[in-house]
C-alpha atoms as a PDB file:
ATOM      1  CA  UNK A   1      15.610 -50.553 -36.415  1.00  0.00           C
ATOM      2  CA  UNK A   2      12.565 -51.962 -34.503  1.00  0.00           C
ATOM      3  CA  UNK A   3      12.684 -52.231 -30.774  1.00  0.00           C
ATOM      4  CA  UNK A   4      13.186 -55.179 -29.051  1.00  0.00           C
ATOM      5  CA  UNK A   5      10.382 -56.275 -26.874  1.00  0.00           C
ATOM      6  CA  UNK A   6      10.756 -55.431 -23.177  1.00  0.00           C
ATOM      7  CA  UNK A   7      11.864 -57.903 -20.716  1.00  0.00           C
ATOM      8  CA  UNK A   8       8.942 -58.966 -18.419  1.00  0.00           C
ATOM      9  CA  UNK A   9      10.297 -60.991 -15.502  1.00  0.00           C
ATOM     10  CA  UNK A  10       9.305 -61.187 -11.694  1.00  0.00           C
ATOM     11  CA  UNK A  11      11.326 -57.821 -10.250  1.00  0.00           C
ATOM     12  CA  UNK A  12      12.262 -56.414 -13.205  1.00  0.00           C
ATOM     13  CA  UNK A  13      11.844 -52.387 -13.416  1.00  0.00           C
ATOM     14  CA  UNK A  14       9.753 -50.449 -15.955  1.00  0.00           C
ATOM     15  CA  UNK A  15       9.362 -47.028 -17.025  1.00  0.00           C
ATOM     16  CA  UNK A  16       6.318 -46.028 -17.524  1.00  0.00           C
ATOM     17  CA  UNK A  17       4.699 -42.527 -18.942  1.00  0.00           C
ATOM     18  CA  UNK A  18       1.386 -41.120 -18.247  1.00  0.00           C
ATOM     19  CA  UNK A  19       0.027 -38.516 -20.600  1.00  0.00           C
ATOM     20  CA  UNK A  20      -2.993 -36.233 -20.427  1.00  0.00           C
ATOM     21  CA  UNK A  21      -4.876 -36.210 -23.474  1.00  0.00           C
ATOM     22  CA  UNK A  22      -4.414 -33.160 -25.271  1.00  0.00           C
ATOM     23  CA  UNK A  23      -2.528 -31.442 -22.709  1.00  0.00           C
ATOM     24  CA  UNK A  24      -5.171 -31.920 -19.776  1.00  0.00           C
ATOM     25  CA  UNK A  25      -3.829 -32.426 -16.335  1.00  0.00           C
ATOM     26  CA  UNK A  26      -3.657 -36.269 -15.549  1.00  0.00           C
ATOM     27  CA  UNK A  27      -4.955 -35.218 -11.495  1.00  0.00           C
ATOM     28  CA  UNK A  28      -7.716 -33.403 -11.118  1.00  0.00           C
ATOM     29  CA  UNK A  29      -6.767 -32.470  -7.535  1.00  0.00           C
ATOM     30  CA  UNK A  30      -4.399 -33.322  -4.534  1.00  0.00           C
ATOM     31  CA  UNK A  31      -6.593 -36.404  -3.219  1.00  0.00           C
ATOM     32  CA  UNK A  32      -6.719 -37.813  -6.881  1.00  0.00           C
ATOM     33  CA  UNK A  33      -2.758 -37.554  -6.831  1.00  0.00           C
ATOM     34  CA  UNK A  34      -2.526 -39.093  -3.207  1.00  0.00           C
ATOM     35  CA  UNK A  35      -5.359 -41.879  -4.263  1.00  0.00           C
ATOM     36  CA  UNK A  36      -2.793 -42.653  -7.136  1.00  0.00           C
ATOM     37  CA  UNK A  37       0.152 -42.804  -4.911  1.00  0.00           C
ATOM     38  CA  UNK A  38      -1.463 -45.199  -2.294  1.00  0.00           C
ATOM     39  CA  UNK A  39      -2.913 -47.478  -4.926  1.00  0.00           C
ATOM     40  CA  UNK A  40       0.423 -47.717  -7.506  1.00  0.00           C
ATOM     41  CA  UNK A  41       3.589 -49.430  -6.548  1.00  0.00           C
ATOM     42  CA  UNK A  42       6.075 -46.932  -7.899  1.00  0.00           C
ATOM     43  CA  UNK A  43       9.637 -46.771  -6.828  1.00  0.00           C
ATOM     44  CA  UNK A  44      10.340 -43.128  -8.384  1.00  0.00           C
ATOM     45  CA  UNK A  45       8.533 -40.799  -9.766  1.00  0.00           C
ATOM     46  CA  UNK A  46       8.309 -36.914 -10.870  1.00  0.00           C
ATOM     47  CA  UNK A  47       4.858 -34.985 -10.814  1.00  0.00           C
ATOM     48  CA  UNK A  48       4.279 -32.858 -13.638  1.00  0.00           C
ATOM     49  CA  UNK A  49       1.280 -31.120 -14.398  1.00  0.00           C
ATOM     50  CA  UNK A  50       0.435 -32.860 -17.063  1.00  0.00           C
ATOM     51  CA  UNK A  51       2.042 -36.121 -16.885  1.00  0.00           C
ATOM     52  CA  UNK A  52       3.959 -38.513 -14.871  1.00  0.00           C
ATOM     53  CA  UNK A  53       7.043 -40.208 -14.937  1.00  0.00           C
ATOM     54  CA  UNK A  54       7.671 -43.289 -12.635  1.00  0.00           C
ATOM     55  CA  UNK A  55       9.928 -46.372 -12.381  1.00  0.00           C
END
């Protein structure tokens, strides 16, 4: 069964997944992952090596 497309209105929460390509790290250092931080509006989030969870 296909999926249904995602509902896109104003306040509306996504999840979202960030991968590193074949297994490399997504930060390359703690002021890349505190530039990311400051510059995304994410509500929740977990910090994994090599990727990122966030709602």
């Amino acid at each position: 069964m296909p999926c249904q497309p995602r509902l896109d209105a104003p306040g509306t929460l996504h999840h979202v997944m960030i991968r590193g390509i074949e297994g490399q790290r997504v930060f390359r250092d703690t002021q890349d992952r505190k530039d990311f931080i400051t510059r995304t509006r994410i509500l929740a989030w977990p910090f994994l090596e090599y990727h990122v969870h966030g709602f």
